[in-house]
Protein backbone atom coordinates (compact mmCIF):
# COMPACT_ATOMS: atom_id res chain seq x y z
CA UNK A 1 78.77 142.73 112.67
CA UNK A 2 76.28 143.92 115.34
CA UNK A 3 73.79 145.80 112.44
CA UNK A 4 73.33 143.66 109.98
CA UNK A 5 69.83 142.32 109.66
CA UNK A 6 71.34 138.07 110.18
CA UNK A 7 74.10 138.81 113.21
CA UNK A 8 76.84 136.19 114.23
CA UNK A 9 77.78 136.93 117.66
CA UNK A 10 80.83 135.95 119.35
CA UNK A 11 79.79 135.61 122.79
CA UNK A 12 81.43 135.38 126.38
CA UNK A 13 79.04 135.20 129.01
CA UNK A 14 81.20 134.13 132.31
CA UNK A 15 83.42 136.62 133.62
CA UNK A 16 84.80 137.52 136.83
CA UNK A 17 84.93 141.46 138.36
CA UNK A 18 87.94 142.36 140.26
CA UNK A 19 85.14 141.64 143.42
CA UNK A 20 85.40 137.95 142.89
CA UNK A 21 87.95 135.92 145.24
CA UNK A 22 91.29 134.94 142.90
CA UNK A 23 90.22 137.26 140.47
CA UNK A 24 92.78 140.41 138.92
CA UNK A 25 92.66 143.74 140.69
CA UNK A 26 92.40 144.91 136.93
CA UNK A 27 89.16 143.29 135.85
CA UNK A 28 87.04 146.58 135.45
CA UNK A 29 84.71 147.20 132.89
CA UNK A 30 86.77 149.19 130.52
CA UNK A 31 89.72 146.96 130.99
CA UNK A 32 87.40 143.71 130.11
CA UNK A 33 86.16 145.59 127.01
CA UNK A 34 89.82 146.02 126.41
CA UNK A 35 90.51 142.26 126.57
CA UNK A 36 87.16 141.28 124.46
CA UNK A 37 88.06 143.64 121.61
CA UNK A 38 91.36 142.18 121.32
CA UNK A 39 90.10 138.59 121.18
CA UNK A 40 87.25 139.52 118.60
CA UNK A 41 84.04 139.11 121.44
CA UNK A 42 80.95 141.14 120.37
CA UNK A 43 79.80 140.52 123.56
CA UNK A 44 80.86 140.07 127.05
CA UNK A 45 79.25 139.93 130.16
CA UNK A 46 79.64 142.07 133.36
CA UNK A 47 79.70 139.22 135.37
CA UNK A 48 79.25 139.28 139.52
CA UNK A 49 76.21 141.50 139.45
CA UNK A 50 74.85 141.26 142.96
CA UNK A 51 78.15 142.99 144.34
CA UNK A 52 76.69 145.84 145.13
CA UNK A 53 79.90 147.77 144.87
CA UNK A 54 80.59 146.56 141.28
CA UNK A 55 76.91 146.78 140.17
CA UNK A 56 76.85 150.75 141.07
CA UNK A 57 80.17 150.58 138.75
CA UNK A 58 77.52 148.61 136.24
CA UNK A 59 75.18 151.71 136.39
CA UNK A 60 77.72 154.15 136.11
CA UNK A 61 79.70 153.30 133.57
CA UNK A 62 77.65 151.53 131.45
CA UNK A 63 74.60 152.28 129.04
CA UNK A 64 71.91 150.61 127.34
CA UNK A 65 72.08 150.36 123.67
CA UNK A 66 69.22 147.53 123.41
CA UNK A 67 67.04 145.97 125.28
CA UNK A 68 69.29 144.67 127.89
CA UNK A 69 72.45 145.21 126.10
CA UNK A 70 74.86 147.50 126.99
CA UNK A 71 77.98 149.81 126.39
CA UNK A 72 80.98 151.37 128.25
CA UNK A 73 80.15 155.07 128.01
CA UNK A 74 82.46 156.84 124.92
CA UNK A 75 84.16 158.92 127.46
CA UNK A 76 85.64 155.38 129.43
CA UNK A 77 86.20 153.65 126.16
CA UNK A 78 90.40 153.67 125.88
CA UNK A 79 92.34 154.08 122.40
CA UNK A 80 93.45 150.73 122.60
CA UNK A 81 89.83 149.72 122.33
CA UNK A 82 89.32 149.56 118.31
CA UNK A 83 85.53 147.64 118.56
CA UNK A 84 84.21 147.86 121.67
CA UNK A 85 81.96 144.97 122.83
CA UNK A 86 78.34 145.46 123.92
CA UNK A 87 77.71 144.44 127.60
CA UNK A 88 74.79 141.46 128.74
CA UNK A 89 74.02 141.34 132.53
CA UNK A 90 74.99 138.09 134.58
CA UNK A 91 76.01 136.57 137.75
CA UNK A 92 77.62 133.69 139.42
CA UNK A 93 76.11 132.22 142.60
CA UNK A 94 78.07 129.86 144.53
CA UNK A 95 75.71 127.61 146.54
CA UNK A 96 76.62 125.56 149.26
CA UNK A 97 74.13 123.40 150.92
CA UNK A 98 73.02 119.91 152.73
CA UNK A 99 70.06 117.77 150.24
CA UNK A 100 70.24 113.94 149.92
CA UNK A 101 72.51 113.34 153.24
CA UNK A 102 75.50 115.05 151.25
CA UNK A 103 76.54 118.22 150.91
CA UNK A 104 76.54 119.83 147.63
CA UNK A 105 78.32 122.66 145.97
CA UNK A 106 76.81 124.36 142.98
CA UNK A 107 77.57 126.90 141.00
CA UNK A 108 74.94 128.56 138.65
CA UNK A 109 74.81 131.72 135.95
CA UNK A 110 71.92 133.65 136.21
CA UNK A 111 71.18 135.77 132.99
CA UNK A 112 69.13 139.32 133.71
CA UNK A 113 67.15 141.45 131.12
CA UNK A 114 67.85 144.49 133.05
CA UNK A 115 69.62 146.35 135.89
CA UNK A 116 65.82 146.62 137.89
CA UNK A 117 65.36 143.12 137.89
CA UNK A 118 69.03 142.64 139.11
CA UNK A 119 68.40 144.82 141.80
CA UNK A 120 65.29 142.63 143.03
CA UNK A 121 67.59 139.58 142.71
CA UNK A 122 70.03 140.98 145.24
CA UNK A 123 67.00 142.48 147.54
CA UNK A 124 65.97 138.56 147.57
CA UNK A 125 69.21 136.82 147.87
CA UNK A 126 69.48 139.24 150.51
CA UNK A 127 66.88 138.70 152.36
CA UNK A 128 67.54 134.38 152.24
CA UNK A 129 70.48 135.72 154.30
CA UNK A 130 73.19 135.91 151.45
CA UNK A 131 76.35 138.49 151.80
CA UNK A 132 76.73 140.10 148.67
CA UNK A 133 79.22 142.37 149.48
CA UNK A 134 81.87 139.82 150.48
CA UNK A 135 82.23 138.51 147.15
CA UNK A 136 81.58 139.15 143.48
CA UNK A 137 80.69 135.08 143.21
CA UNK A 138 78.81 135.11 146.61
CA UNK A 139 78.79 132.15 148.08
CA UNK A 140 75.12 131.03 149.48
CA UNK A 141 73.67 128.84 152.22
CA UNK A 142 70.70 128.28 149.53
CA UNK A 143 70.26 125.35 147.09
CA UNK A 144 70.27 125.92 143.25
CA UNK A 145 66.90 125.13 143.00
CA UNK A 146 66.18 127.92 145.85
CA UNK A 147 68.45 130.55 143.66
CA UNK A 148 66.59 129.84 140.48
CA UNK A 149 63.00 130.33 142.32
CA UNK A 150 64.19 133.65 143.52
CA UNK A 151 65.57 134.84 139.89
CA UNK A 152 62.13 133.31 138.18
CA UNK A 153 59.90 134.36 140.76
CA UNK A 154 61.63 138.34 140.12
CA UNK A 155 61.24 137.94 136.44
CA UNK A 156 60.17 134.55 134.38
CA UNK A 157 62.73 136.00 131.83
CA UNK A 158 65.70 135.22 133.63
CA UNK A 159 67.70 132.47 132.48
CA UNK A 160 69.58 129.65 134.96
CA UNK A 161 72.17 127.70 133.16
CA UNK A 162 74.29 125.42 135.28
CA UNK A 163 78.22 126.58 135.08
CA UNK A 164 81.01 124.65 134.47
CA UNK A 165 78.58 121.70 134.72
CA UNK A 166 81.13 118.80 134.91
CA UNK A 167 83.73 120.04 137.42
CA UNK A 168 83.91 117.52 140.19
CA UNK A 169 83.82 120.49 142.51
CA UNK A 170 81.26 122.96 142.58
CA UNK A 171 79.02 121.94 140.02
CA UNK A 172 75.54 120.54 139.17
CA UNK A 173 77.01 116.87 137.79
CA UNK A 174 80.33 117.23 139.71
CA UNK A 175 81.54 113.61 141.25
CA UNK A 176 82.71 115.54 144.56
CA UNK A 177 79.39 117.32 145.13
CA UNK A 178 76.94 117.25 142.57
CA UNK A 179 73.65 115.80 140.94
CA UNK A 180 73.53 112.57 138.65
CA UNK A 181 70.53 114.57 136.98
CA UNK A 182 69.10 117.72 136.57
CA UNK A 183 65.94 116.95 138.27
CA UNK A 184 67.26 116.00 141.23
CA UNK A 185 68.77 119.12 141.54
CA UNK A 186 66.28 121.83 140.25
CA UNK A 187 63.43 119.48 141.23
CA UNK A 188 59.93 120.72 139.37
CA UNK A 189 62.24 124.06 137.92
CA UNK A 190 64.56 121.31 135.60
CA UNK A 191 62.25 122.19 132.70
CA UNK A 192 63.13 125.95 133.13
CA UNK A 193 67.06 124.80 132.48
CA UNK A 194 67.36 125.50 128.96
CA UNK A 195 70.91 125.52 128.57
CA UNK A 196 74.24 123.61 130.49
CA UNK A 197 77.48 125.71 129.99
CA UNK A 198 80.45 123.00 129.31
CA UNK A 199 83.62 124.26 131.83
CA UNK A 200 86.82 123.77 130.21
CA UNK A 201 87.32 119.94 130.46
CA UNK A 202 84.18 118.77 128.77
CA UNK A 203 83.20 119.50 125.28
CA UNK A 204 80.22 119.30 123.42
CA UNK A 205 80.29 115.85 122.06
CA UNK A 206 80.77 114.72 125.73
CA UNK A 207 77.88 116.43 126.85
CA UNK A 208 75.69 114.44 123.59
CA UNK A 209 76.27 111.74 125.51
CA UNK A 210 73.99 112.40 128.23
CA UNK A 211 70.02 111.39 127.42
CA UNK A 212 68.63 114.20 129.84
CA UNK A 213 70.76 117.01 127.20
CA UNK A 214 69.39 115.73 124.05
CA UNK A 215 66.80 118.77 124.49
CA UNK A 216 68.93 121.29 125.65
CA UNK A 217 70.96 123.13 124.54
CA UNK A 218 75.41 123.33 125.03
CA UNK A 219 76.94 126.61 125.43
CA UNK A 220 80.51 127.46 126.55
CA UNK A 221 82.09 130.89 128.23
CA UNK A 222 85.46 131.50 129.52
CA UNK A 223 84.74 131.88 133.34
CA UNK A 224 87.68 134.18 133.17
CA UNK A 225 89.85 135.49 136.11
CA UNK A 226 91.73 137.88 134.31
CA UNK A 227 91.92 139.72 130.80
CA UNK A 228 94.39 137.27 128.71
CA UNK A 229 91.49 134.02 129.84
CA UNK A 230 88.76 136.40 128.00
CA UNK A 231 87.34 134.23 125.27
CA UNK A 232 89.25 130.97 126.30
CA UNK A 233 85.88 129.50 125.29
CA UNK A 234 83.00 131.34 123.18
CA UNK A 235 79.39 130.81 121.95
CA UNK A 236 78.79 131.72 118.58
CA UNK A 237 74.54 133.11 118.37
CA UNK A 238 72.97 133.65 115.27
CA UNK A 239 70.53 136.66 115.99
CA UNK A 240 67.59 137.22 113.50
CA UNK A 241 67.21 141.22 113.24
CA UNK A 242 68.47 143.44 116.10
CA UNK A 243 70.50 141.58 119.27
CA UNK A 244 68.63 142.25 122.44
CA UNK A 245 68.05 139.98 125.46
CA UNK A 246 65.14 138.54 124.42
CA UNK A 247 66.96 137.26 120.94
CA UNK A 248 70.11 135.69 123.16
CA UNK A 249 67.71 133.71 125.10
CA UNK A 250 65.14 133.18 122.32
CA UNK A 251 68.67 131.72 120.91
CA UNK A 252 69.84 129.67 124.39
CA UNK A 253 65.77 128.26 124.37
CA UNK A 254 65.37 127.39 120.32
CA UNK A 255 67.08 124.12 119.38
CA UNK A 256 65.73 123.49 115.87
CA UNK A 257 63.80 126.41 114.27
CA UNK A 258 65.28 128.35 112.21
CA UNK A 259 62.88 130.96 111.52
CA UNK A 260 64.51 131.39 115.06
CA UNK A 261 67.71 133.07 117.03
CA UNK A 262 70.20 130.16 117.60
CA UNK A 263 73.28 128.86 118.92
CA UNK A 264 75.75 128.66 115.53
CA UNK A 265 78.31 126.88 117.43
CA UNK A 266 80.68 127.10 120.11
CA UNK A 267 84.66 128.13 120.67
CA UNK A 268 85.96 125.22 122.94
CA UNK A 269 89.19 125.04 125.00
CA UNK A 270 90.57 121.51 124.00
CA UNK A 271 88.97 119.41 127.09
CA UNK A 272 92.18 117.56 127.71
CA UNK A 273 94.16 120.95 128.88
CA UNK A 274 91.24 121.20 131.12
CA UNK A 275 92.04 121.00 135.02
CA UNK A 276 89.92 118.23 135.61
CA UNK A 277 89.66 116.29 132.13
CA UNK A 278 91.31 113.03 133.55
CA UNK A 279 90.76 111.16 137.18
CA UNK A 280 93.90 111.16 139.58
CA UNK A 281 95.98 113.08 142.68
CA UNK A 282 98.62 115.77 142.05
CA UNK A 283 100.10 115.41 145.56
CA UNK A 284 100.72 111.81 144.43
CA UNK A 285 101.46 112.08 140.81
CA UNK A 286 98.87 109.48 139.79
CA UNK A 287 96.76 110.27 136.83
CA UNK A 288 94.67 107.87 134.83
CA UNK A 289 92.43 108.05 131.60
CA UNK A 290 88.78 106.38 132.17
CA UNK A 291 90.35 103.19 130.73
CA UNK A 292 92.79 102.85 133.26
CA UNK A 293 90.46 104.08 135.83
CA UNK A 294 88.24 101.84 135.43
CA UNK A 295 90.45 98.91 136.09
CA UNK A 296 92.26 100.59 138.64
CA UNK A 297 89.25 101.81 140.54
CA UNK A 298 88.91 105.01 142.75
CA UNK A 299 91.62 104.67 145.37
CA UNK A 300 95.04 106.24 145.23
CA UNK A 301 97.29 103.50 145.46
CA UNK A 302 100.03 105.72 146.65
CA UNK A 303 97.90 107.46 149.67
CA UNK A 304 95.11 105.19 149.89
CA UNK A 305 92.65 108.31 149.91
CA UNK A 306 89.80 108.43 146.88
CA UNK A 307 91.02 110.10 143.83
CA UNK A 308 89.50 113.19 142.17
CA UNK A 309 87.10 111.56 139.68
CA UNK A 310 87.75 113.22 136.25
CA UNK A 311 84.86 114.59 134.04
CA UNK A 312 85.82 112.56 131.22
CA UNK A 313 84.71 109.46 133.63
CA UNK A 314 82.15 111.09 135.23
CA UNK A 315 80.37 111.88 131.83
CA UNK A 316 81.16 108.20 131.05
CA UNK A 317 79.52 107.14 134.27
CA UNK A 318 76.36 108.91 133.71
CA UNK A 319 76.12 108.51 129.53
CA UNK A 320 73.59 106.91 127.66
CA UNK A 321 73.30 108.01 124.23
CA UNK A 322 75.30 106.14 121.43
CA UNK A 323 77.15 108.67 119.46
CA UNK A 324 79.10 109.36 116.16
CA UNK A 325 80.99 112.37 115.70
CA UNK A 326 82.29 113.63 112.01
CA UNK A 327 84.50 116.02 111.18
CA UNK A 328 84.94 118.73 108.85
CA UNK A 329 87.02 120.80 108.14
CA UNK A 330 86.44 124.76 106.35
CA UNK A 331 88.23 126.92 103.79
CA UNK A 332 90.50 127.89 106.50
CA UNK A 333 91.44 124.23 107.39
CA UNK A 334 89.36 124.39 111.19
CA UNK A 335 88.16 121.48 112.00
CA UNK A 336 84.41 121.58 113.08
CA UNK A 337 82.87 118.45 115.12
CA UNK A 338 79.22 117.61 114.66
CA UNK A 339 76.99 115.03 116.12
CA UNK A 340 76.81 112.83 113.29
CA UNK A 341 72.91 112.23 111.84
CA UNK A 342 71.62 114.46 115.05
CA UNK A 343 71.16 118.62 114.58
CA UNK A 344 72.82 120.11 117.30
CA UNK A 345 75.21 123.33 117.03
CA UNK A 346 79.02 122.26 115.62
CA UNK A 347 82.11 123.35 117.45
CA UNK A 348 85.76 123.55 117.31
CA UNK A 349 88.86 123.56 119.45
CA UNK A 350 91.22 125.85 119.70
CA UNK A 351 94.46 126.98 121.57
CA UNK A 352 94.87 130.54 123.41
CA UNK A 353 97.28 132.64 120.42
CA UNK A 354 99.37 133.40 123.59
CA UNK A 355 100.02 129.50 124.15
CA UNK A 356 101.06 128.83 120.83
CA UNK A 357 103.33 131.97 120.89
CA UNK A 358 104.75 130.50 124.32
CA UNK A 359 105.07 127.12 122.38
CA UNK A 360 106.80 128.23 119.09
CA UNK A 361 109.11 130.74 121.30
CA UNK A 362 109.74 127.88 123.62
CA UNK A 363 108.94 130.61 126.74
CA UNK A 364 106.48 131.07 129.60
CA UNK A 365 102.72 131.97 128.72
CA UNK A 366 103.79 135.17 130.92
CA UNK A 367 106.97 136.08 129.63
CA UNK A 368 107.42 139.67 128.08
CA UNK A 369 108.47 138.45 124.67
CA UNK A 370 105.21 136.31 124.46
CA UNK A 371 103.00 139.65 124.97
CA UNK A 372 105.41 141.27 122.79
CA UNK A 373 104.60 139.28 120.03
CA UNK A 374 101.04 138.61 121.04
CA UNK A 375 100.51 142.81 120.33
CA UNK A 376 102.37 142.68 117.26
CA UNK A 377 100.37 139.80 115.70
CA UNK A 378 96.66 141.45 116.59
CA UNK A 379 97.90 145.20 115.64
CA UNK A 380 98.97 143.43 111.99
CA UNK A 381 96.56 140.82 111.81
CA UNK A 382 93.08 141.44 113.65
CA UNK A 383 91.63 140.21 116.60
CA UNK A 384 92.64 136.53 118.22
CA UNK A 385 90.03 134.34 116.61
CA UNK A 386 90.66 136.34 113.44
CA UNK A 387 93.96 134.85 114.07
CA UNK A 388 93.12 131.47 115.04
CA UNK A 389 89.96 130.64 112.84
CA UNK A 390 89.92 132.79 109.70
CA UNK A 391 93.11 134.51 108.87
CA UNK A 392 95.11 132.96 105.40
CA UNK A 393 97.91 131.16 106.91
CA UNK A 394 100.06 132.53 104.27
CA UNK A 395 99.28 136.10 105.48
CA UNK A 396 100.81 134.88 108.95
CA UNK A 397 104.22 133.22 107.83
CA UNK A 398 104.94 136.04 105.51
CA UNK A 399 104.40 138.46 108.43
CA UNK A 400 105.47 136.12 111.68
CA UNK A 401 107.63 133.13 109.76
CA UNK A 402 107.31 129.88 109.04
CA UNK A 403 107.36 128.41 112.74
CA UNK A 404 104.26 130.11 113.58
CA UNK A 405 102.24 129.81 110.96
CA UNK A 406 102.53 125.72 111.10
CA UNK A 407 101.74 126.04 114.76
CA UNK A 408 98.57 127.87 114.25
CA UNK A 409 97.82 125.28 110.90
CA UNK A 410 98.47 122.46 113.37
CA UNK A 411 95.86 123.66 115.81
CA UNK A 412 93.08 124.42 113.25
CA UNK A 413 93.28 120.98 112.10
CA UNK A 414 93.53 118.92 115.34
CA UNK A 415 97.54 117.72 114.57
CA UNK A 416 98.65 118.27 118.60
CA UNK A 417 99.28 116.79 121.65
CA UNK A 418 98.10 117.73 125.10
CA UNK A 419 99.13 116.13 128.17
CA UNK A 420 95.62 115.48 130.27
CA UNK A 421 94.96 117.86 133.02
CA UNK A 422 93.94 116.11 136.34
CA UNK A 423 93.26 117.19 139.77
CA UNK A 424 93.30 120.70 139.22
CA UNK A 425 96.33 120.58 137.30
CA UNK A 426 95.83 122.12 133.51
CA UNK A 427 96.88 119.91 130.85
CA UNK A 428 100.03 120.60 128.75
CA UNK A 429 99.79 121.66 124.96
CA UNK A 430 102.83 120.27 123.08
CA UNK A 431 102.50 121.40 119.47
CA UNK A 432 105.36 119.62 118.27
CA UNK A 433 107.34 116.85 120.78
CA UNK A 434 109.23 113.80 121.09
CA UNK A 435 105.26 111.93 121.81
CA UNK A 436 103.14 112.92 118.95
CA UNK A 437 99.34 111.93 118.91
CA UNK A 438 96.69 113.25 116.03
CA UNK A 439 93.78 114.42 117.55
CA UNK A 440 91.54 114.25 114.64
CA UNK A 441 91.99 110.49 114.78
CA UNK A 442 91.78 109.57 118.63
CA UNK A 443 88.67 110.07 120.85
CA UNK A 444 88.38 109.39 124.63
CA UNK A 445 85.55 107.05 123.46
């Protein structure tokens, strides 16, 4: 896939190093590779490059292939690794800091074309009094605007996307600590954001919504923790001639030319199974869709505190654009979303392979026989979104029975039901259940 003059590239570009706080012991660079060639990722990102432990493992392990890509030296590479992904250098910055009478938490990727520039990144987060060896995500007493100056002022090439961007914690249009606009939290760098990456309980279409997006573009990554949460979300770039950095963000900045690199579309993690899709309080067991919300208004009526504002009112709060959505659905029967009438990249939602194992087997995600069955199905089949997107559904029930097979149908086309997340609480996937609601047919607005 990676030599062919027009290049599809299954991307993950927000990933946690075993130096980042709640994050495996066994994230290391081999192990991630691991995880990514098992999904079907071309390539992944090293993630948590100003450690200054993890980025000597970075230089040591890793080589350049590309301008500013990367791969795990042969001798690291394990047999269980049948296509090793190529490596892009990023970081997350956790900034935590006092503007507008409030404080504000922000977290926000920074994208490097090579391992000097990284190194001047760190010498000037360094010198603005940052810790970098404390965490892999350090956590900053700068402002977002302050970390893009330093990564633009070190090279103009850098690219500053906004992560999880909806979160109500720690992030740029998050109701706990955020912006209501990009402006007024980059200031006179807002034109330099080219790109807002969608966290796990916003999708696309959400993000469509917003008037200040129209001319920028919607990516999505994983933010993963540990291997199995590899590729739990996935930008899809279509690379004209050989990938390199400059082509990935030649793709992230282009949003119509396509004598261009591009965004194809993204992998999304249904928003509803999101942590923070709907508004409410676990300790109290409220949760309410913006509907309800909305008539209800933002106090728990059970502790009388203010509840965790969900994204899917937040985004409601701040939208402005009228949109239609259409769907359609491939050879393979995935159902792809697109702004209806408006050319932005199309995108689909899927379900982790290992949840719909868990579901059909009736079983924890955790549970031996659900990895047991996981490795059987990807050393038959392929890689996970082989498995999910593109693989003949007759191929799987003559292989893994009918059970399966339906399960994985009934994802591609929408057919489930998910119990909203809400207050850091991930939503439920029920496949099949007593409640049954199409998604193809029901939209939060």
């Amino acid at each position: 896939m990676l030599e062919s003059a027009l290049m599809k590239i299954i991307a993950d570009l927000q990933i946690h190093s075993k130096y980042s706080r709640a994050v495996s012991k066994q994230m290391s660079l081999p192990f991630m590779a691991r995880w990514a060639s098992k999904k079907g990722i071309d390539l992944i990102t090293t993630g948590d490059f100003t450690h200054p432990l993890w980025f000597r493992e970075i230089k040591n392990s890793l080589e350049e292939v590309g301008e500013g890509i990367y791969q795990l030296k042969k001798e690291l590479v394990d047999q269980e690794t049948l296509n090793p992904p190529k490596f892009f250098l990023t970081t997350e910055i956790s900034s935590i800091y006092s503007q507008g009478g409030r404080v504000r938490r922000i977290h926000t990727l920074i994208f490097s074309p090579n391992l000097e520039t990284v190194e001047a990144i760190a010498r000037g987060l360094t010198k603005r009094g940052a810790n970098l060896i404390a965490d892999g995500r350090p956590i900053v007493g700068l402002s977002a605007k302050n970390v893009a100056e330093i990564a633009l002022n070190v090279n103009e090439k850098c690219l500053i996307i906004p992560a999880h961007a909806w979160t109500p914690h720690f992030s740029v249009f998050g109701q706990a600590s955020g912006f209501d606009s990009l402006e007024e939290c980059f200031g006179e760098l807002a034109p330099y954001i080219y790109a807002i990456e969608t966290g796990l309980s916003s999708d696309p279409a959400m993000n469509w919504k917003i008037e200040e997006l129209d001319k920028r573009n919607i990516v999505s990554f994983s933010d993963a923790h540990s291997g199995p949460k590899i590729g739990r979300e996935a930008t899809i770039f279509e690379i004209k001639g050989e990938i390199s950095f400059e082509k990935i963000r030649e793709a992230i900045i282009n949003l119509s030319d396509q004598n261009l690199s591009q965004i194809s579309s993204t992998i999304e993690f249904y928003p509803e199974e999101g942590k923070y899709h709907y508004t409410g309080h676990r300790n109290c067991g409220i949760v309410y869709s913006p509907k309800e919300a909305r008539k209800v208004g933002s106090i728990c009526p059970v502790c009388k505190k203010p509840l965790t504002q969900g994204v899917a009112s937040r985004v409601e709060s701040l939208a402005s654009n009228e949109i239609e959505t259409e769907s359609k659905t491939d050879n393979f029967g995935v159902r792809w979303i697109y702004n209806k009438g408006v050319k932005r990249p199309p995108y689909t939602m899927t379900v982790p392979l290992m949840e719909i194992i868990a579901e059909v087997l009736k079983v924890g995600v955790g549970s031996k026989r659900v990895t047991l069955v996981y490795d059987q199905m990807i050393n038959s089949l392929g890689n996970e979104f082989k498995i999910l997107l593109t693989e003949e559904i007759e191929k799987v029930r003559s292989q893994f029975g009918e059970k399966i097979s339906e399960a994985i149908s009934k994802v591609r086309s929408g057919d489930i039901y998910i119990e909203p997340g809400f207050d850091g609480v991930f939503g439920k996937v029920k496949i099949w259940g007593e409640e049954k609601e199409n998604l193809k047919q029901e939209s939060l607005f």
